[in-house]
Protein backbone atom coordinates (compact mmCIF):
# COMPACT_ATOMS: atom_id res chain seq x y z
CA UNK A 1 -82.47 -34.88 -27.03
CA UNK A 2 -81.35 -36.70 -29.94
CA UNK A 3 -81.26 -33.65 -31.97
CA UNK A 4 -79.01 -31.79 -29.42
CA UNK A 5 -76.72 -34.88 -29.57
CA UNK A 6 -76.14 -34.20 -32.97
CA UNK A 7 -75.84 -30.84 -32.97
CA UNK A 8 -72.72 -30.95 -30.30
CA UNK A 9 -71.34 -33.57 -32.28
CA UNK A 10 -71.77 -31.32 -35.66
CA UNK A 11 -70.56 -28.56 -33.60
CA UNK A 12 -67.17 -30.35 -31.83
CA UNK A 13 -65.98 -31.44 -35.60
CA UNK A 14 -66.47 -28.14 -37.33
CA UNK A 15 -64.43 -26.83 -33.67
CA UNK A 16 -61.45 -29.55 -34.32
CA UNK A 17 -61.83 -29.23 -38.09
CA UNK A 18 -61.03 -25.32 -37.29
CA UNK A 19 -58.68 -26.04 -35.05
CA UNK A 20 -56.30 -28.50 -36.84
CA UNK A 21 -56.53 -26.01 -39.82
CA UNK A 22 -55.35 -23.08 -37.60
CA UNK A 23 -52.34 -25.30 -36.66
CA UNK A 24 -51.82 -26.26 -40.03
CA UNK A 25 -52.32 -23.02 -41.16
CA UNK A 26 -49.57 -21.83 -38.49
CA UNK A 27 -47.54 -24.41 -38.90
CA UNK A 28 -46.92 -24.09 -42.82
CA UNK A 29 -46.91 -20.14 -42.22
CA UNK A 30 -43.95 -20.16 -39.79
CA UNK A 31 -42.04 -23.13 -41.00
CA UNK A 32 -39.68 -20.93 -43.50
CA UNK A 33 -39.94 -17.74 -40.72
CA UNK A 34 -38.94 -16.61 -36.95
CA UNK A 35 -42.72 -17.03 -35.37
CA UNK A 36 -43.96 -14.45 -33.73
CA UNK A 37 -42.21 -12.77 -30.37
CA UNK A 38 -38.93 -13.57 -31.26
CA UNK A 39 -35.95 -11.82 -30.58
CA UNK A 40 -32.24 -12.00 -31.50
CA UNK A 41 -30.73 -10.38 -28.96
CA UNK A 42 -32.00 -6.89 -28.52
CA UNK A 43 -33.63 -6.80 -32.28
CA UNK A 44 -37.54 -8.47 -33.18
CA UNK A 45 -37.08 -10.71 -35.94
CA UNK A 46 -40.81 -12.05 -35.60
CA UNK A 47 -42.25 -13.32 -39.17
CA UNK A 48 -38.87 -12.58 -40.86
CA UNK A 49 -37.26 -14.99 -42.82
CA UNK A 50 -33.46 -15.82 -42.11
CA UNK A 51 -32.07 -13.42 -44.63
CA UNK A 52 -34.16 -10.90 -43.53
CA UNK A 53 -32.93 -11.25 -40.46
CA UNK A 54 -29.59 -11.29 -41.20
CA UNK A 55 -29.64 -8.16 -42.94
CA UNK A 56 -31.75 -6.94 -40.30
CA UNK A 57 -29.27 -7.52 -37.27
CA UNK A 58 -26.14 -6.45 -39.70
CA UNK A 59 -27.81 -2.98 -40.68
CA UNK A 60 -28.23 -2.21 -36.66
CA UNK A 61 -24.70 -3.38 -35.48
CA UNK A 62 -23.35 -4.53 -32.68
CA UNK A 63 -23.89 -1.90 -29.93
CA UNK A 64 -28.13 -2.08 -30.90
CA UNK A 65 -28.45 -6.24 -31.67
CA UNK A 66 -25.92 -6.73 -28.35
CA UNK A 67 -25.46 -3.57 -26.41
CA UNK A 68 -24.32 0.00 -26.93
CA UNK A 69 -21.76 -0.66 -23.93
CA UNK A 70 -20.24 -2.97 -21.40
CA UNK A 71 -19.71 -1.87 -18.03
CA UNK A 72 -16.44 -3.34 -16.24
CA UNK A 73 -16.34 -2.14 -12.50
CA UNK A 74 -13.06 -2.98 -10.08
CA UNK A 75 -13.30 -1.49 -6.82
CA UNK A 76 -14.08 2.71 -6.94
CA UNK A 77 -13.51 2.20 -10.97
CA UNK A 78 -16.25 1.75 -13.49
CA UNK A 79 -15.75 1.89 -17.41
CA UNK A 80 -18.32 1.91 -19.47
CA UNK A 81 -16.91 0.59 -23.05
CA UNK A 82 -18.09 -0.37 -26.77
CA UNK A 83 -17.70 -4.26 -27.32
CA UNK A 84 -15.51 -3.22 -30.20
CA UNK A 85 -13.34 -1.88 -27.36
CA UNK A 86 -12.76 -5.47 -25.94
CA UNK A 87 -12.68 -7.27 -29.20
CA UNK A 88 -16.22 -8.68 -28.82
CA UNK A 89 -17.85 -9.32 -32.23
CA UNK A 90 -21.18 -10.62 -33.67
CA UNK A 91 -20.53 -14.25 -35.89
CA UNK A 92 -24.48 -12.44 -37.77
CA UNK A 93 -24.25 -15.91 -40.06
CA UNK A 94 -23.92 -18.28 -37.37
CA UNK A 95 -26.47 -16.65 -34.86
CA UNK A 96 -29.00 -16.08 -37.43
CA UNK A 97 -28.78 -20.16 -38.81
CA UNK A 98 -28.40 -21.33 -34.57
CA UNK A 99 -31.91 -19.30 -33.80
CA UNK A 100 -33.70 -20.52 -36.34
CA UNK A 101 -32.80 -23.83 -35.55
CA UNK A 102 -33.27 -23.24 -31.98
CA UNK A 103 -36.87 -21.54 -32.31
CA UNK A 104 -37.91 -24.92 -35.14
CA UNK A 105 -36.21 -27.43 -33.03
CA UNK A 106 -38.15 -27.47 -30.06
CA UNK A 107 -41.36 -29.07 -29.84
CA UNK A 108 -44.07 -27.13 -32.24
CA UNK A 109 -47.24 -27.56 -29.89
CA UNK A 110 -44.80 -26.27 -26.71
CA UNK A 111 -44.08 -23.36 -29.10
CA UNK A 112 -47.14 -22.33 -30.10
CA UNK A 113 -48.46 -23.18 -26.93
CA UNK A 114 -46.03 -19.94 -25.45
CA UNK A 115 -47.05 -17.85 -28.32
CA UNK A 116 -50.25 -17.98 -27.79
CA UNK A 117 -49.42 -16.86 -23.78
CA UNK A 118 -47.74 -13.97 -25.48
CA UNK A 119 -44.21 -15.43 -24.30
CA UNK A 120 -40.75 -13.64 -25.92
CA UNK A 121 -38.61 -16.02 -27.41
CA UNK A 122 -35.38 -14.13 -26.79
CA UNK A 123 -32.50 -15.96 -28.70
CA UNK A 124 -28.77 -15.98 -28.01
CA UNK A 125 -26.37 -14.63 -29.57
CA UNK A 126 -23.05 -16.16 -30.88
CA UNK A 127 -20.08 -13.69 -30.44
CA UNK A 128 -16.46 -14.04 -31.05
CA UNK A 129 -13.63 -12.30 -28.65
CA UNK A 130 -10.23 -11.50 -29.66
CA UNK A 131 -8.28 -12.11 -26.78
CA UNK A 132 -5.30 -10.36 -27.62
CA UNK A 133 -7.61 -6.83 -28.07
CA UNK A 134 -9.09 -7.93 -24.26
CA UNK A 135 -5.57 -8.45 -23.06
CA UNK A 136 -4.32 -5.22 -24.06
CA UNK A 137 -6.78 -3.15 -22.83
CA UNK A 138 -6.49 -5.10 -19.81
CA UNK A 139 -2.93 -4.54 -19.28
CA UNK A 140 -3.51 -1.04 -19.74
CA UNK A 141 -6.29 -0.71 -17.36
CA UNK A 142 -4.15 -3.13 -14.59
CA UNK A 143 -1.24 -0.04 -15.26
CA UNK A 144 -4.24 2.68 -13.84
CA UNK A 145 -5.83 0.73 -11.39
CA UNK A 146 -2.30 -0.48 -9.74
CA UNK A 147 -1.50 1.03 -6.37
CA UNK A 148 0.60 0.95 -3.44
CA UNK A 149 -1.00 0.30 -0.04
CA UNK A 150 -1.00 3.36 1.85
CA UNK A 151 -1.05 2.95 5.96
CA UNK A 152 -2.79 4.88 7.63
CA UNK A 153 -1.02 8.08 9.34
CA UNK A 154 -0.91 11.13 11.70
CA UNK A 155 -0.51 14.48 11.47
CA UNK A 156 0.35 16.12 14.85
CA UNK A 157 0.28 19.59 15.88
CA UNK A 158 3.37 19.52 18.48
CA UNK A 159 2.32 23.35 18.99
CA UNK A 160 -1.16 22.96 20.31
CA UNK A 161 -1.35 19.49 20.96
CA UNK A 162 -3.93 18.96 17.75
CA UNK A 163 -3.64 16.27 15.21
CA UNK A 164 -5.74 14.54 12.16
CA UNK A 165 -5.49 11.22 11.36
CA UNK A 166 -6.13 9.97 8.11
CA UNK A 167 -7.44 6.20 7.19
CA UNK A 168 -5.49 3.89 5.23
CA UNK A 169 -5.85 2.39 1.79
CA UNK A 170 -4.88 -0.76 0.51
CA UNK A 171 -2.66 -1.18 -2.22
CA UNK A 172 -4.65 -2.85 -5.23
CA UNK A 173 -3.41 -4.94 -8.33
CA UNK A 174 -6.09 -5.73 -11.30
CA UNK A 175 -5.85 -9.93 -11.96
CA UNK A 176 -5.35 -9.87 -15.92
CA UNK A 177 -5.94 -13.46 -15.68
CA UNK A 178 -9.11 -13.67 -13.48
CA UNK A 179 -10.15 -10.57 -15.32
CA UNK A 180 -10.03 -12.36 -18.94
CA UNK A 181 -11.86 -15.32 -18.03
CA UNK A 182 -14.64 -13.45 -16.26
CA UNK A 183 -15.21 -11.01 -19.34
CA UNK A 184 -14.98 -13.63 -21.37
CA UNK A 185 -18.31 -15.77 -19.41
CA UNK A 186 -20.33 -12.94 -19.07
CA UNK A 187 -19.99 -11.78 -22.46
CA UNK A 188 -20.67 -15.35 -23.69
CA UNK A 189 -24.02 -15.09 -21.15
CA UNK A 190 -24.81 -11.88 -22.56
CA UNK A 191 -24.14 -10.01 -19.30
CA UNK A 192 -23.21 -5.92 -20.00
CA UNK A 193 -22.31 -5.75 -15.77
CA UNK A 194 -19.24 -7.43 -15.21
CA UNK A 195 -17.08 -7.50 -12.36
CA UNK A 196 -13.21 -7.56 -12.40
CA UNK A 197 -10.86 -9.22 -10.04
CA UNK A 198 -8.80 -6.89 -7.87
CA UNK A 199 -6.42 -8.07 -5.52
CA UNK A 200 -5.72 -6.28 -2.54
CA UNK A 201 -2.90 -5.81 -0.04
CA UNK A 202 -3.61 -4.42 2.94
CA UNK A 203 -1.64 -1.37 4.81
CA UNK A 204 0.48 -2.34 7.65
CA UNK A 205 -0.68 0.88 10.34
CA UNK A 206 -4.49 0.93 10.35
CA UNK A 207 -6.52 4.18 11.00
CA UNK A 208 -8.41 1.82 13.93
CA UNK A 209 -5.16 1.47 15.76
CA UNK A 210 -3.86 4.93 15.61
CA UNK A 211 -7.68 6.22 17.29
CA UNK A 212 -7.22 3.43 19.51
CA UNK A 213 -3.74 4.67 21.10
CA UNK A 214 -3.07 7.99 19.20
CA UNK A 215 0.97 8.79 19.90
CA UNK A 216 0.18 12.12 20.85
CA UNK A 217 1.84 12.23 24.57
CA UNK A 218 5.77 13.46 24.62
CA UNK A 219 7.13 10.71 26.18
CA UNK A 220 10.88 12.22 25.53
CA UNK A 221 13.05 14.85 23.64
CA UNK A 222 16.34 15.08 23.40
CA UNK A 223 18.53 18.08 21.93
CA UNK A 224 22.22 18.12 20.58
CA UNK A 225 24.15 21.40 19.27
CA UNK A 226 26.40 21.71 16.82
CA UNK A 227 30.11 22.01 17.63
CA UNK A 228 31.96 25.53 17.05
CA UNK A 229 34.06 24.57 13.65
CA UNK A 230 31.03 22.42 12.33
CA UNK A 231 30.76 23.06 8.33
CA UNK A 232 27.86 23.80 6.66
CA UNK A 233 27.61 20.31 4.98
CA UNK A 234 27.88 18.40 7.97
CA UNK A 235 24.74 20.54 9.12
CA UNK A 236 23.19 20.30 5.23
CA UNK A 237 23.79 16.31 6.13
CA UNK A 238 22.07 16.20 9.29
CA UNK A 239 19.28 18.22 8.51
CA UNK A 240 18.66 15.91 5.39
CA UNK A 241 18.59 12.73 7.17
CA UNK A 242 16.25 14.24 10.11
CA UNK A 243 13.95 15.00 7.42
CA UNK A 244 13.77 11.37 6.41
CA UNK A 245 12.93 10.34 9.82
CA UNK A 246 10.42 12.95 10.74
CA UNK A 247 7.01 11.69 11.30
CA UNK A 248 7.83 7.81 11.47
CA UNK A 249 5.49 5.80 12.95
CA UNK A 250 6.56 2.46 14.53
CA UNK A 251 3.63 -0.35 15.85
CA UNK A 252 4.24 -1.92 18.75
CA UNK A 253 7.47 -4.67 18.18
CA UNK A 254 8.74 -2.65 15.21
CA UNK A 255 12.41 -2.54 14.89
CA UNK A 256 13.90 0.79 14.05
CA UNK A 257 17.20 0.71 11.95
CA UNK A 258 18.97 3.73 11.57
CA UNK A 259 21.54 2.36 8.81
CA UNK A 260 18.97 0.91 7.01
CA UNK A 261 17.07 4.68 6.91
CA UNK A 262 20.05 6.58 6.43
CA UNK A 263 20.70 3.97 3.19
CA UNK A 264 23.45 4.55 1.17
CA UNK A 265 26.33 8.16 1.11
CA UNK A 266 26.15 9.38 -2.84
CA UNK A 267 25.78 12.65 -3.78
CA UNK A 268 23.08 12.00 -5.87
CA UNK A 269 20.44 11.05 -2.84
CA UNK A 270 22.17 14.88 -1.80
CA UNK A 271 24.87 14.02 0.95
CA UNK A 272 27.84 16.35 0.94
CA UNK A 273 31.64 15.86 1.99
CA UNK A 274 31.99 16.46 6.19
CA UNK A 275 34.36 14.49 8.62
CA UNK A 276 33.72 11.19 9.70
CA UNK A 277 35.96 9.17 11.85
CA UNK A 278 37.75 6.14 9.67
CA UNK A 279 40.65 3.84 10.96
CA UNK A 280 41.64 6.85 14.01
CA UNK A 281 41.51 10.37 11.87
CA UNK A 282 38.62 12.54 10.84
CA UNK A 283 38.20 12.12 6.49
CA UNK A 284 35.98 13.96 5.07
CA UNK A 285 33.31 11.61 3.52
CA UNK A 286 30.20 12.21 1.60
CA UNK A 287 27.30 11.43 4.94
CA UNK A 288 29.54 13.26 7.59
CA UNK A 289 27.10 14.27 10.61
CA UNK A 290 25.35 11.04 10.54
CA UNK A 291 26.75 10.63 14.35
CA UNK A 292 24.76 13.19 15.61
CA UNK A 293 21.66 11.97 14.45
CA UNK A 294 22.73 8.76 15.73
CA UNK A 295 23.90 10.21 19.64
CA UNK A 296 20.77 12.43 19.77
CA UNK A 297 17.72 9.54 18.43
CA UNK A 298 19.59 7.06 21.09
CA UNK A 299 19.19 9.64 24.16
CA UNK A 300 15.55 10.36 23.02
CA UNK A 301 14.82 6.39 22.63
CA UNK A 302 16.70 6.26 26.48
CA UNK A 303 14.64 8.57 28.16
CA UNK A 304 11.23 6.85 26.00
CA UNK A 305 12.25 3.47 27.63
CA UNK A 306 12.43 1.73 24.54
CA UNK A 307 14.57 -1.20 23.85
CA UNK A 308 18.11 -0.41 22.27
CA UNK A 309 19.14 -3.42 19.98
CA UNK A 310 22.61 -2.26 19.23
CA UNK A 311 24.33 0.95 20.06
CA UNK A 312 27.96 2.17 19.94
CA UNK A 313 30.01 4.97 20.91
CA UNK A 314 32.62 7.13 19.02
CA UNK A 315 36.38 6.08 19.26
CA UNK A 316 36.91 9.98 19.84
CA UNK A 317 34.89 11.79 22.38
CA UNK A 318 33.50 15.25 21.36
CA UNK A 319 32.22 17.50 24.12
CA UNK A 320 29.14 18.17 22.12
CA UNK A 321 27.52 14.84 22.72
CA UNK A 322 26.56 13.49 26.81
CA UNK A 323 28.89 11.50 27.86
CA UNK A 324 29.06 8.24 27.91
CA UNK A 325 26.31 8.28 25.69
CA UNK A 326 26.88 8.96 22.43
CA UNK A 327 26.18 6.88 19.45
CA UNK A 328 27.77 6.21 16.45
CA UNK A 329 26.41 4.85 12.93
CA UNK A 330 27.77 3.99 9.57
CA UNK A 331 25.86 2.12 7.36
CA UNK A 332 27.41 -1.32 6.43
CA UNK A 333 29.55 -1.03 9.42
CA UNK A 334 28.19 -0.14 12.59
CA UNK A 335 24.32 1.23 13.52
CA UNK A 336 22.12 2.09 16.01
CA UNK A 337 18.85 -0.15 16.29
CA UNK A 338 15.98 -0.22 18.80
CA UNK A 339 12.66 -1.40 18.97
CA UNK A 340 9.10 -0.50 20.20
CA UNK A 341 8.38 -2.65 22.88
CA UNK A 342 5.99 0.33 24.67
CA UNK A 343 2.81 -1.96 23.69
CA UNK A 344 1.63 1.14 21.39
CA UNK A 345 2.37 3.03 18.40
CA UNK A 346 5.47 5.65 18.34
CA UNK A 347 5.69 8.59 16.72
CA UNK A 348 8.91 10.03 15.98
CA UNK A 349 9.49 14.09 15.26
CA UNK A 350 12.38 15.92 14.65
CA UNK A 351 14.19 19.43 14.11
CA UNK A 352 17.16 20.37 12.55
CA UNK A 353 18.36 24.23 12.58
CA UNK A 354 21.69 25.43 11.81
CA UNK A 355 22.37 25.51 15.25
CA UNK A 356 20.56 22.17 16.60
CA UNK A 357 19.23 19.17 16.46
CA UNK A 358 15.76 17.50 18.10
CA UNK A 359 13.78 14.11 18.69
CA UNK A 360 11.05 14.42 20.45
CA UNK A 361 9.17 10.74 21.10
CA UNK A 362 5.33 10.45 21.71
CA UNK A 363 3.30 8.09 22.52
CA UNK A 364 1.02 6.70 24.87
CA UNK A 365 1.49 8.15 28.66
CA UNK A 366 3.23 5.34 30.77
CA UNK A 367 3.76 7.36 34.08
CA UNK A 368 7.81 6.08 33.87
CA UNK A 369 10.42 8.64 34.60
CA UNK A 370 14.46 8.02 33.49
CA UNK A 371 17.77 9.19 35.37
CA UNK A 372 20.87 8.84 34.48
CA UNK A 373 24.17 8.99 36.56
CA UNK A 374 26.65 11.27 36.39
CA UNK A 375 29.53 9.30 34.18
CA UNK A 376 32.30 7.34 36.22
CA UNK A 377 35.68 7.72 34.04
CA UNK A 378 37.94 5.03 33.94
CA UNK A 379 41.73 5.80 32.40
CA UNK A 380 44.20 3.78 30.81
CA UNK A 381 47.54 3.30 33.27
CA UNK A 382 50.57 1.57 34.10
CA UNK A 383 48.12 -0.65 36.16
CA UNK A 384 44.90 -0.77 33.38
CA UNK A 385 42.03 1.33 33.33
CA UNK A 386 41.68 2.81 36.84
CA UNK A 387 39.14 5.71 38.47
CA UNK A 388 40.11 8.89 37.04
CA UNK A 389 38.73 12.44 36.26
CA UNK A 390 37.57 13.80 32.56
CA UNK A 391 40.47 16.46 33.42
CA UNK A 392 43.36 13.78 34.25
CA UNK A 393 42.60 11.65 31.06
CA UNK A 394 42.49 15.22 28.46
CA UNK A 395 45.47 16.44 29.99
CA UNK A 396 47.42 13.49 29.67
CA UNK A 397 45.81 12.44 26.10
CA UNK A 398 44.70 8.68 27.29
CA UNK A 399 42.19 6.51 26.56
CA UNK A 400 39.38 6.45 28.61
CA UNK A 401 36.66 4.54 29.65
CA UNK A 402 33.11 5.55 31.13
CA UNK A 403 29.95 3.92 32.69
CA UNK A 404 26.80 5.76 33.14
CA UNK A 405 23.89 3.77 35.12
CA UNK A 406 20.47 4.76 33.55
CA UNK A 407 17.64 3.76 36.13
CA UNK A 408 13.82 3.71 34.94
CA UNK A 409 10.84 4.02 37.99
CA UNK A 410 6.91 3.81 37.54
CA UNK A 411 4.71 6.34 38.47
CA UNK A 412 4.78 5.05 42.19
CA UNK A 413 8.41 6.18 42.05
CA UNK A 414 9.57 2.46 42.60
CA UNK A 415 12.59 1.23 39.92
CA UNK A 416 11.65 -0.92 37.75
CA UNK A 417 14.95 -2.04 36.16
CA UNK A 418 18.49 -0.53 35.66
CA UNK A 419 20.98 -1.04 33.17
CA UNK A 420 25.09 -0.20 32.98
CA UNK A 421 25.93 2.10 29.73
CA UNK A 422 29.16 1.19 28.87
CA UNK A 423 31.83 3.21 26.44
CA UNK A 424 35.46 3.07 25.34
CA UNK A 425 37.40 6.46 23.90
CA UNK A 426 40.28 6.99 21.96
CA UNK A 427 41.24 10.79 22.42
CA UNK A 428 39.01 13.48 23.78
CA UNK A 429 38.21 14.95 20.76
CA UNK A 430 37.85 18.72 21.50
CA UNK A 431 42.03 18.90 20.95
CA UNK A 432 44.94 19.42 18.66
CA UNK A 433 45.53 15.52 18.82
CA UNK A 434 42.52 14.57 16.64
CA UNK A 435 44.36 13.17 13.47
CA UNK A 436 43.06 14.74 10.20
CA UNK A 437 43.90 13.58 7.04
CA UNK A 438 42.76 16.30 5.14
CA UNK A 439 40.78 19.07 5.64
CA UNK A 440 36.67 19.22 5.22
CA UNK A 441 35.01 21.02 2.41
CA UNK A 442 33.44 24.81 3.22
């Protein structure tokens, strides 16, 4: 018993006498080198010493010691760039010197202790960015990534009653700022994945709301013709502008201004010279024809129930236009508004030939029919305006007034509401009397 005693005894010193000269042994070994498992970055420095590994992460570069490329992603977009590309650089002095102090720093029994488990030491690197390179390829990118939001529209078949609607897409505007600061952290965590920061601003007419109440039932249409002596440019004008308003879409409470579309007469946006009425005689003005636009969108918004805003008739009647219910516009002076108030979207067509012109209003189906009286005429006498005939006031070259009732019933047939149209005339315009102060281009 005694003897075994011993022997452990003999046996436990020669174990710890082994083992503090393996630590020793170890200890001295490693003290001037990276131990074993260690990485710098991407590249094994184990057992090197710190010019070695210097040299070592210098000969492979940046894209091998830190990564071959860095992937910035913003919405649909994903580049895949070398750091040099964002200014990112590797200080090799200053990473080698802070992981060797980082790897001989920490306790040594802890680190052998991992070693031994087989752990990887994997050491940071210490990079340098140049924000103004970052910036500018930032700046760049925000110029390709920019966008407008798009809303979401409809393209309708009038012919066969068919139509495709396609989604929206919101606008989108890269965050140079946000952007920076994120590359900037990940880089400095080593990440290669980084996220940018897009901002977005969302479409106004959503793809959900036109499936939801697609404006696909004619709720009105409304044609005008063009007079006999009508010039080519006032029917170059009007088929311009119609082309503008084709296929507008207007949400429910959208306001509608025809000025504001029309924008502003220069022959550079194409208008021509036609007559206009200004101050009593027809002038020939670059945007003449607007008027029928204006006479024929407010008789299609009538018969679509829709709420007019402002409307107002021509000093001059012209046997062209219904009457009593014409409509006049000239932007900056006098328009024709009106707004959706139908609880669902609108869809506005048109069609201008050289011999007419057509809206034609759809939306949802509302069961509502609109009638309008024949025009009472009103003529200027001795006495004021009194009850006269269209004949009596042309023949005798006085001003006239009219009012036309316009009467809207539901489906039942029972009115729902009835309004008084109300216009004042100059001269009937169809004769000699018109004043012109010079005559129209041809």
């Amino acid at each position: 018993m005694l003897k075994f005693i011993r022997l452990t005894a003999l046996l436990s010193v020669i174990f710890l006498l082994c083992a503090f000269s393996f630590v020793f042994f170890d200890f001295y070994k490693n003290r001037d080198i990276f131990p074993s498992n260690t990485f710098i970055g991407n590249i094994e420095v184990s057992y090197l010493t710190t010019p070695e590994a210097l040299s070592k992460l210098k000969t492979a570069g940046i894209s091998q010691v830190y990564s071959p490329l860095i992937s910035l992603e913003a919405d649909t977009l994903e580049c895949a760039l070398p750091p040099e590309t964002l200014g990112v650089k590797i200080l090799f002095e200053e990473t080698v010197s802070n992981a060797f102090n980082l790897i001989h720093g920490q306790n040594y029994l802890d680190g052998l202790k991992e070693r031994l488990a087989g752990k990887i030491n994997r050491l940071p690197l210490v990079l340098s960015i140049d924000k103004n390179v970052l910036t500018a390829y930032l700046e760049a990118l925000a110029e390709e990534i920019s966008s407008s939001p798009q809303d979401a529209s409809i393209q309708f078949y009038e012919e066969t009653g068919g139509y495709n609607i396609e989604a929206e897409d919101p606008g989108r505007k890269l965050d140079v700022q946000k952007s920076l600061e994120a590359i900037i952290n990940a880089i400095y965590r080593g990440e290669e994945s980084i996220p940018l920061t897009i901002d977005y601003a969302y479409p106004r007419i959503t793809e959900k709301e036109l499936r939801a109440h697609p404006p696909v039932y004619r709720l009105s249409a409304y044609t005008t013709y063009y007079g006999r002596h009508d010039s080519p440019n006032r029917i170059h004008n009007i088929k311009l502008i119609a082309s503008w308003i084709n296929n507008t879409l207007l949400l429910p409470g959208d306001k509608f201004s025809l000025a504001d579309t029309i924008g502003e007469f220069t022959p550079e946006r194409g208008f021509k010279e036609a007559f206009v009425i200004l101050n009593g005689e027809l002038v020939p003005q670059y945007g003449g024809g607007t008027c029928q636009i204006g006479t024929t969108f407010y008789n299609a918004v009538s018969l679509a129930d829709l709420k007019v805003l402002q409307r107002r008739n021509h000093s001059f009647y012209f046997n062209i236009y219904p009457l009593g219910r014409d409509a006049t516009v000239y932007p900056g002076q006098v328009d024709f508004k009106f707004e959706n108030d139908s609880g669902f979207p609108i869809l506005i067509k048109t069609l201008a030939t050289n011999r007419k012109l057509s809206f034609r209003l759809y939306g949802t189906a509302n069961g509502k029919t609109i009638k309008f009286s024949s025009p009472a005429v009103l003529g200027l006498s001795p006495h004021g305006y009194v009850p006269m005939s269209l004949r009596e006031v042309i023949a005798n070259d006085i001003p006239f007034k009219t009012t036309v009732i316009r009467t809207v019933y539901d489906k039942e047939g029972n009115k729902i509401k009835e309004e008084t149209i109300r216009s004042a005339y100059k001269l009937y315009g169809e004769k000699t009397n018109v004043p012109i102060r010079r005559p129209e281009p041809r």
